[in-house]
PDB file of N, CA and C in Angstrom:
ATOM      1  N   UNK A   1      15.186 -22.056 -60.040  1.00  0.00           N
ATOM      2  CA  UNK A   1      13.988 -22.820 -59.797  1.00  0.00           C
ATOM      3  C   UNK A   1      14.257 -23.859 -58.715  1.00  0.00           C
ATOM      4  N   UNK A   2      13.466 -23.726 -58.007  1.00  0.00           N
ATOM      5  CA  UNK A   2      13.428 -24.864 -56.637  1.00  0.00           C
ATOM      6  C   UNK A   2      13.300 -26.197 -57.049  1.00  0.00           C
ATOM      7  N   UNK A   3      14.102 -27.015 -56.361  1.00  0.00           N
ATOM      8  CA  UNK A   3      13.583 -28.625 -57.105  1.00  0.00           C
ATOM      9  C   UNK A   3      12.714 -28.923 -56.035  1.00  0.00           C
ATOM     10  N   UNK A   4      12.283 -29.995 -56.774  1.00  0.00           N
ATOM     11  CA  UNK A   4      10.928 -31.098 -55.797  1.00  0.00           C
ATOM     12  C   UNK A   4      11.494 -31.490 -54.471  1.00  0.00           C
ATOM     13  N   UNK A   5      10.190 -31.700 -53.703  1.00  0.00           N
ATOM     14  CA  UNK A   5      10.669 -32.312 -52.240  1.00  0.00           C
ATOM     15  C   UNK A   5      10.019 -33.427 -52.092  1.00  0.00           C
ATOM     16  N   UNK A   6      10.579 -34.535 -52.091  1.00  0.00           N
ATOM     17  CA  UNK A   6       9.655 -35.524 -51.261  1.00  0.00           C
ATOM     18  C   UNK A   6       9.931 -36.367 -50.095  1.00  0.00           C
ATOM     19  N   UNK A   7       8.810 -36.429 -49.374  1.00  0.00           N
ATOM     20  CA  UNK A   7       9.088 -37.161 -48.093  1.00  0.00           C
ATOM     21  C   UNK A   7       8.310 -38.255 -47.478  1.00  0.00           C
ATOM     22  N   UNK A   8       9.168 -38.989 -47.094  1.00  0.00           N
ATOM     23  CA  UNK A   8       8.561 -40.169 -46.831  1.00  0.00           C
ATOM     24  C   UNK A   8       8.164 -40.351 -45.457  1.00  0.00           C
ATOM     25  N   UNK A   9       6.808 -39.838 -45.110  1.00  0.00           N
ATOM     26  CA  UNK A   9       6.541 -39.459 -43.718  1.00  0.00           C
ATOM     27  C   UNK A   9       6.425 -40.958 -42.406  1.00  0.00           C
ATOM     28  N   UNK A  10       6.037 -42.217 -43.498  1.00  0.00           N
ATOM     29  CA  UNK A  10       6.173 -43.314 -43.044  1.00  0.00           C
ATOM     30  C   UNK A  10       7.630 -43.375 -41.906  1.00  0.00           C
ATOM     31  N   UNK A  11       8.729 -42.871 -42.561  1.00  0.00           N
ATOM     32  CA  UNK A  11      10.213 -43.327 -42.380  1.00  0.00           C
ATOM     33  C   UNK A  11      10.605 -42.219 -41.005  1.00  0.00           C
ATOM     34  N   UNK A  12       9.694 -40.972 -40.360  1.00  0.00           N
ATOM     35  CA  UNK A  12       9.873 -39.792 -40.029  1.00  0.00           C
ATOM     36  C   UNK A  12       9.434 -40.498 -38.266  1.00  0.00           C
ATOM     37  N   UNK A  13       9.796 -40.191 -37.324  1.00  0.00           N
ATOM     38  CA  UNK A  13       9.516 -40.445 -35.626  1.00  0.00           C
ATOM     39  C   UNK A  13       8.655 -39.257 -35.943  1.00  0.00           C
ATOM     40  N   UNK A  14       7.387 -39.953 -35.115  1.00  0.00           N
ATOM     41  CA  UNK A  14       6.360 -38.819 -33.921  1.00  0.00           C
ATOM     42  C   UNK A  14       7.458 -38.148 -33.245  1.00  0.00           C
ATOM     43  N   UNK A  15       7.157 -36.715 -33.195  1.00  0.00           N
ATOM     44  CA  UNK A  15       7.847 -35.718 -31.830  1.00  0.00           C
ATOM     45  C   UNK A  15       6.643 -35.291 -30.915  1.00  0.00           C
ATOM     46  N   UNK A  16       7.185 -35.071 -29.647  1.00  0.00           N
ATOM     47  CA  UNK A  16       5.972 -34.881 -29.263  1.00  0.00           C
ATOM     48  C   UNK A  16       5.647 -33.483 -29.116  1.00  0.00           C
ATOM     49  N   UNK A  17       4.554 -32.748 -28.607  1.00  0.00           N
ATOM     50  CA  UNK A  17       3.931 -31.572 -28.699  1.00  0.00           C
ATOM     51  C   UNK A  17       4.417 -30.804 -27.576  1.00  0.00           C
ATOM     52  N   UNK A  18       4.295 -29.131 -27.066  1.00  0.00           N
ATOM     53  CA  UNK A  18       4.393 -28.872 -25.854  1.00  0.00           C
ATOM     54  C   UNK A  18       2.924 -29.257 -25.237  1.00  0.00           C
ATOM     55  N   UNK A  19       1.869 -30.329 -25.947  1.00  0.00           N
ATOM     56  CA  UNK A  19       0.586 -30.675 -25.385  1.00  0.00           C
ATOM     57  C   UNK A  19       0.541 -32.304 -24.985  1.00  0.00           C
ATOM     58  N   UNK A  20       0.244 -32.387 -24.152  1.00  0.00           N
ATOM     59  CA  UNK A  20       0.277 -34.490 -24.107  1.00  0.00           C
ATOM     60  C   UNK A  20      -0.753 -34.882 -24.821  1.00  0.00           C
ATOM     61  N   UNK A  21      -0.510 -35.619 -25.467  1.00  0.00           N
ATOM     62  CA  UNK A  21      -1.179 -36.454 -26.297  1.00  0.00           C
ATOM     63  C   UNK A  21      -1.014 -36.148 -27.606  1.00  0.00           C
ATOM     64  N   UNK A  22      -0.307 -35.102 -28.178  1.00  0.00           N
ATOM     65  CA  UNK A  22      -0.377 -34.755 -29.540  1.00  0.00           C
ATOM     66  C   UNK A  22       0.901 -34.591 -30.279  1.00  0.00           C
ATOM     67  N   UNK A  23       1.131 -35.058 -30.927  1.00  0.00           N
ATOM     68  CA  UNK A  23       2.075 -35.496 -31.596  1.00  0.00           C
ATOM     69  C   UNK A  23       2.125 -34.930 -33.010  1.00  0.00           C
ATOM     70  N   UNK A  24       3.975 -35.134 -33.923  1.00  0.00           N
ATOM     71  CA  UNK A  24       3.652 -34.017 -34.935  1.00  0.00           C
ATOM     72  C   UNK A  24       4.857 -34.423 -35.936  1.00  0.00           C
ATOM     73  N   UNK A  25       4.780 -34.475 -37.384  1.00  0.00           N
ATOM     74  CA  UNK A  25       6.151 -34.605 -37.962  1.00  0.00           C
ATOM     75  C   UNK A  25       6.281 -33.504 -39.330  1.00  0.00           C
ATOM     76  N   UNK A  26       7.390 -33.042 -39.180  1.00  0.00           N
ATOM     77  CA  UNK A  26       7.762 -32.195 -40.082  1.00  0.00           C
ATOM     78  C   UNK A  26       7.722 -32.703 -41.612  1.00  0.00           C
ATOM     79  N   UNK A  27       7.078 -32.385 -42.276  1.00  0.00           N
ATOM     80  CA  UNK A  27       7.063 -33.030 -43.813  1.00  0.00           C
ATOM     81  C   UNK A  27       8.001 -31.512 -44.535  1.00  0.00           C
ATOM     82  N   UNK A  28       7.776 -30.051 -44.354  1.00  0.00           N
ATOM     83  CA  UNK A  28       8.436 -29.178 -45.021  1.00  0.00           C
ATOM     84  C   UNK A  28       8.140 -28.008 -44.024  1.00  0.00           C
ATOM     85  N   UNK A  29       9.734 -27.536 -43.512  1.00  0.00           N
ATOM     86  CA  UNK A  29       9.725 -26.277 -43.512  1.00  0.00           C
ATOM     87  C   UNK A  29      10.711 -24.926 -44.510  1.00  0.00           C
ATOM     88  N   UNK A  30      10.346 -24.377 -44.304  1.00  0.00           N
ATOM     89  CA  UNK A  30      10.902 -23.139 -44.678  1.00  0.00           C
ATOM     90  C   UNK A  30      11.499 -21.730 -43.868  1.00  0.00           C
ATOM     91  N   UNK A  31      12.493 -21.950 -43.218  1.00  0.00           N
ATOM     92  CA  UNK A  31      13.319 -20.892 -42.186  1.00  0.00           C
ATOM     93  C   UNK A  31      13.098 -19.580 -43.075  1.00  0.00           C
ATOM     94  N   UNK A  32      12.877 -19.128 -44.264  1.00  0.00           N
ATOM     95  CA  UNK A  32      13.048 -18.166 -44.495  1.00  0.00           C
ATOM     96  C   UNK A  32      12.166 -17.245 -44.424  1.00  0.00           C
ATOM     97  N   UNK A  33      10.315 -18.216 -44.943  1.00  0.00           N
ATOM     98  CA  UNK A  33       9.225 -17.897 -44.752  1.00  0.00           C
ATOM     99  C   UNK A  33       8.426 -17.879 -44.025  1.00  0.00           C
ATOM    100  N   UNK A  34       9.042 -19.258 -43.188  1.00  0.00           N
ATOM    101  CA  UNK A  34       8.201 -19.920 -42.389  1.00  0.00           C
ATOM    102  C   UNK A  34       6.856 -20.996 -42.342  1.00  0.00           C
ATOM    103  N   UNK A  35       7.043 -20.711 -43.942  1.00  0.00           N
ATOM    104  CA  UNK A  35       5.995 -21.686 -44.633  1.00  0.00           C
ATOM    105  C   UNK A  35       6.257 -23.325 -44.119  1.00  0.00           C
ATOM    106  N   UNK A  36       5.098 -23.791 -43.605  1.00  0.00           N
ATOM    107  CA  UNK A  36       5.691 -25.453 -43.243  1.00  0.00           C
ATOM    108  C   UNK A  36       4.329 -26.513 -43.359  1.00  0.00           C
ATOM    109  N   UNK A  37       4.793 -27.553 -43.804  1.00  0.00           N
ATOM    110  CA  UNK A  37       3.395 -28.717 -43.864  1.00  0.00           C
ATOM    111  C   UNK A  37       4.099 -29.900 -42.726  1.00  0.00           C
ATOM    112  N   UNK A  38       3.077 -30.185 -41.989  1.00  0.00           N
ATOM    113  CA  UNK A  38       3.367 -31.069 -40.828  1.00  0.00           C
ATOM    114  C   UNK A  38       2.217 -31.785 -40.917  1.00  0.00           C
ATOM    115  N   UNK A  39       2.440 -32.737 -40.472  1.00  0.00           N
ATOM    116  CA  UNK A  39       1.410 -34.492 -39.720  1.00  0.00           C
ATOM    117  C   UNK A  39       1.085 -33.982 -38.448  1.00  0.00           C
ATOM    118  N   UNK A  40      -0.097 -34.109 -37.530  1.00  0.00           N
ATOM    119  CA  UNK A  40      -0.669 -34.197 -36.483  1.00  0.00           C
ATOM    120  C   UNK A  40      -1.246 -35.344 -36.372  1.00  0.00           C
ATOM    121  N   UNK A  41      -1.034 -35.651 -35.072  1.00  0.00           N
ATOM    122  CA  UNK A  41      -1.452 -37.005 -34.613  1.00  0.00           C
ATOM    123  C   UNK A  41      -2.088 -36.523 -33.236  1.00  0.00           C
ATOM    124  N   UNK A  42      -3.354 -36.678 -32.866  1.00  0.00           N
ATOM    125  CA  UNK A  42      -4.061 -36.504 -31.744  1.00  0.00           C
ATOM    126  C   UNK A  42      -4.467 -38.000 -31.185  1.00  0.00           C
ATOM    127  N   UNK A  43      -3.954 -38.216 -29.633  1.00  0.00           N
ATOM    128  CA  UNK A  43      -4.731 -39.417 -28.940  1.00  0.00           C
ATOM    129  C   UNK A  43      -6.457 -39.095 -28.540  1.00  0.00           C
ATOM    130  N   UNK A  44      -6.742 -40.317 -28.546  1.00  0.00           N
ATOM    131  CA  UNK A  44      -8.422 -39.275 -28.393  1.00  0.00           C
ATOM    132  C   UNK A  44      -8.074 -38.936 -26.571  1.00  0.00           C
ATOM    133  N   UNK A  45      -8.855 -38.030 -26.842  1.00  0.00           N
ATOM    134  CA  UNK A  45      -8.929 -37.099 -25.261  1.00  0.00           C
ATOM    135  C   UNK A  45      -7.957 -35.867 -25.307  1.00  0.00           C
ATOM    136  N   UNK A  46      -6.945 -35.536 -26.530  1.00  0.00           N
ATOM    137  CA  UNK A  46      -6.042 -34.880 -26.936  1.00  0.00           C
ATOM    138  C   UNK A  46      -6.482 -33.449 -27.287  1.00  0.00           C
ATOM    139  N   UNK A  47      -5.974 -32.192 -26.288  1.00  0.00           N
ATOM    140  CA  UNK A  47      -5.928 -31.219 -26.996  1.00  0.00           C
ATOM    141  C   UNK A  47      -4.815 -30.090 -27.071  1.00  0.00           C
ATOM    142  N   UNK A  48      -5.098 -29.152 -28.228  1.00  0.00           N
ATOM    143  CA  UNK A  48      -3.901 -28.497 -28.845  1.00  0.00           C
ATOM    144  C   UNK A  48      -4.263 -27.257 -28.016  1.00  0.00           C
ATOM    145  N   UNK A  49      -2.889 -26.475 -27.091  1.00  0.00           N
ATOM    146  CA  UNK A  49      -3.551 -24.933 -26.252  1.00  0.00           C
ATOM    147  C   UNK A  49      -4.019 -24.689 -27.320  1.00  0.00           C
ATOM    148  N   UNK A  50      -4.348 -23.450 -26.510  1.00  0.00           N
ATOM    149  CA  UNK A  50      -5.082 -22.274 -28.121  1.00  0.00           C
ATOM    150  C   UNK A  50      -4.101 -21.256 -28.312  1.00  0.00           C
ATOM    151  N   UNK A  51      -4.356 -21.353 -29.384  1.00  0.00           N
ATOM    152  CA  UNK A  51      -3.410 -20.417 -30.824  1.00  0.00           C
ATOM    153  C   UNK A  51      -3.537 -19.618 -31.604  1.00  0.00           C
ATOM    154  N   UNK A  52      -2.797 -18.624 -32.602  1.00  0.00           N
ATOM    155  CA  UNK A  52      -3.324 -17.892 -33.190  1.00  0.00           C
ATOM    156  C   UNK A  52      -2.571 -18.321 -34.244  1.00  0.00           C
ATOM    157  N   UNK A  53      -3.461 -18.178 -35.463  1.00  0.00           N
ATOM    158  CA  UNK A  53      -2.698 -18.428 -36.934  1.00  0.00           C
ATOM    159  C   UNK A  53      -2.429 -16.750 -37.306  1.00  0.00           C
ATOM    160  N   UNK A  54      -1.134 -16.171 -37.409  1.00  0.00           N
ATOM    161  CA  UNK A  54      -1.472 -14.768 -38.167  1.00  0.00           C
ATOM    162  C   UNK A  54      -1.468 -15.149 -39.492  1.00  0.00           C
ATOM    163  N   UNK A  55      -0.896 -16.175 -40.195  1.00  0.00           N
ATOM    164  CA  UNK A  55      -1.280 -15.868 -41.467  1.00  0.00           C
ATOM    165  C   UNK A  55      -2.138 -16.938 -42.211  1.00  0.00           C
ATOM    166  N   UNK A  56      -3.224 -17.396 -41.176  1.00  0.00           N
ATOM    167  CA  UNK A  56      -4.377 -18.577 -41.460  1.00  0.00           C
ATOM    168  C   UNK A  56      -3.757 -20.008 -41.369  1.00  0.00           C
ATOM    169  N   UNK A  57      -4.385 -21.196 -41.557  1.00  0.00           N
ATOM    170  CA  UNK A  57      -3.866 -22.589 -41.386  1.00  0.00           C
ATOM    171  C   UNK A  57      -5.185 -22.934 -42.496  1.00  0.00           C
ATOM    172  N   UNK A  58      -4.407 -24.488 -43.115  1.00  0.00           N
ATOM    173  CA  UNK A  58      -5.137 -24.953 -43.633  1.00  0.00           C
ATOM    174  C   UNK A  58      -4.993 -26.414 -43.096  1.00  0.00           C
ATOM    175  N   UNK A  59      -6.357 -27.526 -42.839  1.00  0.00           N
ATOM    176  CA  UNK A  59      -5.689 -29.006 -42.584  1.00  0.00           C
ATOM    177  C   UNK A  59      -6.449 -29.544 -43.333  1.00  0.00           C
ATOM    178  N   UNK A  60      -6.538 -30.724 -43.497  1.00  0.00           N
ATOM    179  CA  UNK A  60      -7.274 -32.011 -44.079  1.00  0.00           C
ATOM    180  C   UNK A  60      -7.329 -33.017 -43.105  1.00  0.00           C
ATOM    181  N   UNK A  61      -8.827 -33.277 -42.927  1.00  0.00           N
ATOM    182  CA  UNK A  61      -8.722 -34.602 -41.660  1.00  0.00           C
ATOM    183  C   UNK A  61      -8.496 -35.787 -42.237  1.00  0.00           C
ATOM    184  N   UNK A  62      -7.270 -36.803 -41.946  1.00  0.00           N
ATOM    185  CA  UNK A  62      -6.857 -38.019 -42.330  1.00  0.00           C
ATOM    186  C   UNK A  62      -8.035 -38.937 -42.169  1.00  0.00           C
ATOM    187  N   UNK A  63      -8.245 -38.595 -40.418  1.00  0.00           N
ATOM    188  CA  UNK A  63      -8.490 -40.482 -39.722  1.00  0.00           C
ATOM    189  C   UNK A  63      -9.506 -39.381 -38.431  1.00  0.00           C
ATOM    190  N   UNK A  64      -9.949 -40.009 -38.160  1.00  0.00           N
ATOM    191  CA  UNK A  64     -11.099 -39.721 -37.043  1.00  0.00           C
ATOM    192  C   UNK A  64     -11.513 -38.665 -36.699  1.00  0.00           C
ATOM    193  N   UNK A  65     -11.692 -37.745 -35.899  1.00  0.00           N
ATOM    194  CA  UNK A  65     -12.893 -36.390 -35.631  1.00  0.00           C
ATOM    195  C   UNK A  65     -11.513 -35.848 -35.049  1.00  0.00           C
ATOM    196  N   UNK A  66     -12.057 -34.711 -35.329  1.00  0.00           N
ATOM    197  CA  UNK A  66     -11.338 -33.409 -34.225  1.00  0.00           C
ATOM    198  C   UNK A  66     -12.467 -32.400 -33.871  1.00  0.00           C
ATOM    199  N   UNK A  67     -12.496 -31.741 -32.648  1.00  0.00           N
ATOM    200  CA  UNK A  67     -13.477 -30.903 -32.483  1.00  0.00           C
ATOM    201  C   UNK A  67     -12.677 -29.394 -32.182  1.00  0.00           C
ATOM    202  N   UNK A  68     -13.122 -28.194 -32.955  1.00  0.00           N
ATOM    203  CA  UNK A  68     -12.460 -26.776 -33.526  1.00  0.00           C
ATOM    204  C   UNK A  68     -13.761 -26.427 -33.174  1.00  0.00           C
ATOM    205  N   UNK A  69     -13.914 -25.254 -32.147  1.00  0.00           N
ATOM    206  CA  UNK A  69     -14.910 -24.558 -31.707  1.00  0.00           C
ATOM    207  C   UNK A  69     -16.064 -24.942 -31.466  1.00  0.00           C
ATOM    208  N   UNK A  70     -16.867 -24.634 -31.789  1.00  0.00           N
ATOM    209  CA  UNK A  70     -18.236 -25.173 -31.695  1.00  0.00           C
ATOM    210  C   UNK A  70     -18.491 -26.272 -32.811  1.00  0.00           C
ATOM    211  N   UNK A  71     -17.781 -26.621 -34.079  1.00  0.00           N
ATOM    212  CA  UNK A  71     -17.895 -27.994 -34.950  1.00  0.00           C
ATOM    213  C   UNK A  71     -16.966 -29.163 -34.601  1.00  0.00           C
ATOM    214  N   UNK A  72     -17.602 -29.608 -35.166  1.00  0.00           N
ATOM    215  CA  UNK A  72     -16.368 -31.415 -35.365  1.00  0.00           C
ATOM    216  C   UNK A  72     -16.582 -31.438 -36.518  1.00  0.00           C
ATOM    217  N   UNK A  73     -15.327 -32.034 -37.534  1.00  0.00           N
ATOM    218  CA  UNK A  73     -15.069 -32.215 -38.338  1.00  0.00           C
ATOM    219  C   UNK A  73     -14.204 -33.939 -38.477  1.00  0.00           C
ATOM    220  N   UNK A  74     -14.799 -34.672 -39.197  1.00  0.00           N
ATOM    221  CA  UNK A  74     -14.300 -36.027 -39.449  1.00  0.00           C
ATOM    222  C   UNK A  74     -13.391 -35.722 -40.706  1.00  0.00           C
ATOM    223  N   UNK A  75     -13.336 -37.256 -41.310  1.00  0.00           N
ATOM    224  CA  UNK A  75     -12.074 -37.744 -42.317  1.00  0.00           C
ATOM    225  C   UNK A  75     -12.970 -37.657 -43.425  1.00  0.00           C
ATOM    226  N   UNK A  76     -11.452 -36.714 -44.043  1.00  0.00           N
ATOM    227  CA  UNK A  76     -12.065 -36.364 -45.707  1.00  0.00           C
ATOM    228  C   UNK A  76     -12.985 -34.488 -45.676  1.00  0.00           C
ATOM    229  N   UNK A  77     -12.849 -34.321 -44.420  1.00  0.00           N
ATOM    230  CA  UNK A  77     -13.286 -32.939 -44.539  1.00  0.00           C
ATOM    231  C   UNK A  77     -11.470 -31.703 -44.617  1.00  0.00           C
ATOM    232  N   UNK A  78     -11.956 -30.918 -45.310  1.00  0.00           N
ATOM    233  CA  UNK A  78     -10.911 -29.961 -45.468  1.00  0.00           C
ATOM    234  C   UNK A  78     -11.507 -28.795 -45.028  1.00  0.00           C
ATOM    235  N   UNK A  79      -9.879 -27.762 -44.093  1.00  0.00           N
ATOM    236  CA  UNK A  79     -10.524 -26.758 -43.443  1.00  0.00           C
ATOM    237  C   UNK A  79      -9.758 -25.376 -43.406  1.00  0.00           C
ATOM    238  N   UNK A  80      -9.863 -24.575 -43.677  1.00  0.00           N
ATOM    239  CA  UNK A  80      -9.347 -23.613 -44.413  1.00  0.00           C
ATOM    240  C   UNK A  80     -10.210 -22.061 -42.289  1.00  0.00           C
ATOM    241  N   UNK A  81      -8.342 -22.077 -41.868  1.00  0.00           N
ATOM    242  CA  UNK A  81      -9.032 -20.796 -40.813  1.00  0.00           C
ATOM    243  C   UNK A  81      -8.351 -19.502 -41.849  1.00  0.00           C
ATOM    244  N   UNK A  82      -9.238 -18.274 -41.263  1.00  0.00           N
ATOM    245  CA  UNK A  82      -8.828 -17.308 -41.625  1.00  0.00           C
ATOM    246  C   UNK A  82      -7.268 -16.536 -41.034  1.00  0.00           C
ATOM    247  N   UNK A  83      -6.737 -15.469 -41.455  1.00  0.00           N
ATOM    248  CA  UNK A  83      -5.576 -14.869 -41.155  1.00  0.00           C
ATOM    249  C   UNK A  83      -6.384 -14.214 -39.829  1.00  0.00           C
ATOM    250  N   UNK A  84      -5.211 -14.510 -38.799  1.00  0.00           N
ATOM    251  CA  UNK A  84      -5.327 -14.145 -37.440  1.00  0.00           C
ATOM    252  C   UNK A  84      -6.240 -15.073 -36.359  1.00  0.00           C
ATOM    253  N   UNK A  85      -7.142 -15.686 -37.211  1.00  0.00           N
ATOM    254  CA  UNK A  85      -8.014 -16.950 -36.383  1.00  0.00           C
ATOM    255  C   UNK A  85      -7.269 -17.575 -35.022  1.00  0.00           C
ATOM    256  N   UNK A  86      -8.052 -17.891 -34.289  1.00  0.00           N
ATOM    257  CA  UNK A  86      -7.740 -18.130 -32.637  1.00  0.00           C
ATOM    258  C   UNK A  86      -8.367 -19.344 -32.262  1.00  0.00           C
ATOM    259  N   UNK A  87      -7.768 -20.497 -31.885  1.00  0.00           N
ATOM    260  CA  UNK A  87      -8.853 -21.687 -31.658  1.00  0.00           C
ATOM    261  C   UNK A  87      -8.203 -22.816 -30.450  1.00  0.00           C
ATOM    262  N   UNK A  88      -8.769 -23.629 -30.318  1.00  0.00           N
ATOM    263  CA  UNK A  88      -8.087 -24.620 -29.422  1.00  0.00           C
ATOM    264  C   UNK A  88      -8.716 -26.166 -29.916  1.00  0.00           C
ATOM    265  N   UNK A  89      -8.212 -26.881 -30.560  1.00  0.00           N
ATOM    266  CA  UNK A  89      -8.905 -27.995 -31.123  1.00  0.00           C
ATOM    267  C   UNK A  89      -8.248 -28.888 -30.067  1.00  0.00           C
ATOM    268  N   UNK A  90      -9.328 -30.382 -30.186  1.00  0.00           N
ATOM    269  CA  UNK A  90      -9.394 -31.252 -29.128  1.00  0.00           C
ATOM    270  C   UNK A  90     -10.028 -32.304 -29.907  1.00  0.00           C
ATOM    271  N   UNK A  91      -9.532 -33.388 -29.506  1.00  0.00           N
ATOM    272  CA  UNK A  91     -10.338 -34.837 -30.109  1.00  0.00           C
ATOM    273  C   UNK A  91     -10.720 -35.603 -29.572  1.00  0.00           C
ATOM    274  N   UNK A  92     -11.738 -35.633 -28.970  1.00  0.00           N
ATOM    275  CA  UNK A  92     -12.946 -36.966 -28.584  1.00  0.00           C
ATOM    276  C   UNK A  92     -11.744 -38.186 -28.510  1.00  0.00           C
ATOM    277  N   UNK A  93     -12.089 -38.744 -30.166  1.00  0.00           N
ATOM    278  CA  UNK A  93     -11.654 -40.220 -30.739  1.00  0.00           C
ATOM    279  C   UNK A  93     -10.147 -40.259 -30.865  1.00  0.00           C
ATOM    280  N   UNK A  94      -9.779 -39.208 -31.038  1.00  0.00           N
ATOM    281  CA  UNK A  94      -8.228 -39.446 -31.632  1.00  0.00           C
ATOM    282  C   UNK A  94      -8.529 -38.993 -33.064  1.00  0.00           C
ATOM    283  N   UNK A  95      -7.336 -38.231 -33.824  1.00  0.00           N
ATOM    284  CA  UNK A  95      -7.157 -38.367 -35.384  1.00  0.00           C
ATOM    285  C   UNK A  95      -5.903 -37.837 -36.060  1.00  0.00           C
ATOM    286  N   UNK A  96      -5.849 -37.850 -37.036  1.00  0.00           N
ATOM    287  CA  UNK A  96      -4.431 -37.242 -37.609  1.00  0.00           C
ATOM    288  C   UNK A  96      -5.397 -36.181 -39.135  1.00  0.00           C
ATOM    289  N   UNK A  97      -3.948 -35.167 -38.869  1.00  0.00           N
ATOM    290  CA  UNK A  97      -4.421 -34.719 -39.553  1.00  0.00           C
ATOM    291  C   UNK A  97      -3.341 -33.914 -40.625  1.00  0.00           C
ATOM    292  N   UNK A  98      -3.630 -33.231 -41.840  1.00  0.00           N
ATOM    293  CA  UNK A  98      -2.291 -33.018 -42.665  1.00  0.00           C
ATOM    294  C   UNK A  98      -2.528 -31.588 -42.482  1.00  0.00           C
ATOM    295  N   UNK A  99      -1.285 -30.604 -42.365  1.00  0.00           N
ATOM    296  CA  UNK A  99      -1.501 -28.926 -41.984  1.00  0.00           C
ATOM    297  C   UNK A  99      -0.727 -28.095 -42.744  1.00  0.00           C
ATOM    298  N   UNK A 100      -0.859 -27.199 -43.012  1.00  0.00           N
ATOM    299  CA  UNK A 100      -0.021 -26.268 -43.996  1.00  0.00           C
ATOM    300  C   UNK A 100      -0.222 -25.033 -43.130  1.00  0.00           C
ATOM    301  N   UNK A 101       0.853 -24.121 -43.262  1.00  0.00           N
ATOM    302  CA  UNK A 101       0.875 -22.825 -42.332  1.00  0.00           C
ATOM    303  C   UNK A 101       1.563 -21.947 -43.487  1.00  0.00           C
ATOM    304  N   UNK A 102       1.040 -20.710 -43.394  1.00  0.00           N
ATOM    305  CA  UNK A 102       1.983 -20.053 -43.842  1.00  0.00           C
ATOM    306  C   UNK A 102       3.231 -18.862 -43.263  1.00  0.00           C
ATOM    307  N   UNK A 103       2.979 -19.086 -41.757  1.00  0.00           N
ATOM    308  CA  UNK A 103       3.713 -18.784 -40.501  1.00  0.00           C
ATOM    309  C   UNK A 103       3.394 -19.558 -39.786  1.00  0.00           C
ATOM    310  N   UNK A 104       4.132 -19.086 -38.690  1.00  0.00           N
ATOM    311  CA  UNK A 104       4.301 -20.348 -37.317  1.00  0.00           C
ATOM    312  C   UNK A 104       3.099 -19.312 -36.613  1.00  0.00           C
ATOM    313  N   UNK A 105       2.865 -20.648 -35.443  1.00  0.00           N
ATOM    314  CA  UNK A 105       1.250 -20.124 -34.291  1.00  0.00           C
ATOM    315  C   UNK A 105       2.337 -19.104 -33.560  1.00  0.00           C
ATOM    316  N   UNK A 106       1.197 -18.674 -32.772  1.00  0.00           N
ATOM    317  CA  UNK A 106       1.794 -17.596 -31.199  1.00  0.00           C
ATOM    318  C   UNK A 106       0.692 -18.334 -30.566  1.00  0.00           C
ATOM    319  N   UNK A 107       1.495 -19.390 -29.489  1.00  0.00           N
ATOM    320  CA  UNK A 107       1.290 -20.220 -28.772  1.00  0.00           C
ATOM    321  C   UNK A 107       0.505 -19.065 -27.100  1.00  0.00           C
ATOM    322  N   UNK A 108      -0.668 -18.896 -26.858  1.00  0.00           N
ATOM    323  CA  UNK A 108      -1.267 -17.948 -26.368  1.00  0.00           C
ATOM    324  C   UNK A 108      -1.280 -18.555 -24.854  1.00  0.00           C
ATOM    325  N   UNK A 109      -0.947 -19.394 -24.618  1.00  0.00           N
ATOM    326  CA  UNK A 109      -0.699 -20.075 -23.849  1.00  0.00           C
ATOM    327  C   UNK A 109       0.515 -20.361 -22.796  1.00  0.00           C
ATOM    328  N   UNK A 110       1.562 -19.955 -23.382  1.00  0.00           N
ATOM    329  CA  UNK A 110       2.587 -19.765 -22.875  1.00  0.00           C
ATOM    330  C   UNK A 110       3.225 -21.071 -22.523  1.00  0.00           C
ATOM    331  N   UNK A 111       3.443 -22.083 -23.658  1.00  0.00           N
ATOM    332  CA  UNK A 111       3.988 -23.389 -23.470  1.00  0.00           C
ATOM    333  C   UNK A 111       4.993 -23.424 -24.679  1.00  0.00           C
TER     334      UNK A 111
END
């Protein structure tokens, strides 16, 4: 049985993105699965290339708007993409946000 993880994301440095302005900290990965939960931090005017989830993403918006296709989504909304989903999110205001993967992106972009 796996023991507990906890992390104190307070105590963790921003890294930065292959995107300017966006920023990111590892809370859990998993080399074996690839399963990982990370912090995003967007400056406003900040966006992420576009990506593909093959095996879906889930986030929760912390702190201010992000805009994902044709919606924006503020703080306190939760967002669930499908397996294989393709997107390029960008933020107006700036925000952070909490992410769970259950694989890593294919950065479509070539960064």
């Amino acid at each position: 049985m796996s023991e507990s993880l906890f992390v104190d994301s307070e105590a963790l440095e921003w890294r930065p993105s292959p995107y300017s302005g966006v920023d990111w900290k590892k809370l859990r990965y998993d080399k074996v699965t690839g399963r990982s939960a990370v912090l995003l931090r967007f400056q406003p005017g900040a966006s992420y290339g576009t990506h593909r989830h093959p095996h879906g993403e889930e986030y929760f918006v912390l702190e201010g708007s992000i805009q994902d296709g044709a919606r924006s989504y503020d703080a306190g909304t939760y967002v669930s993409h499908a397996h294989g989903s393709i997107h390029k999110p960008t933020s107006k205001v700036g925000c952070r946000l909490l992410v769970w993967m259950d694989e890593p992106i294919e950065d479509l972009e070539g960064c």
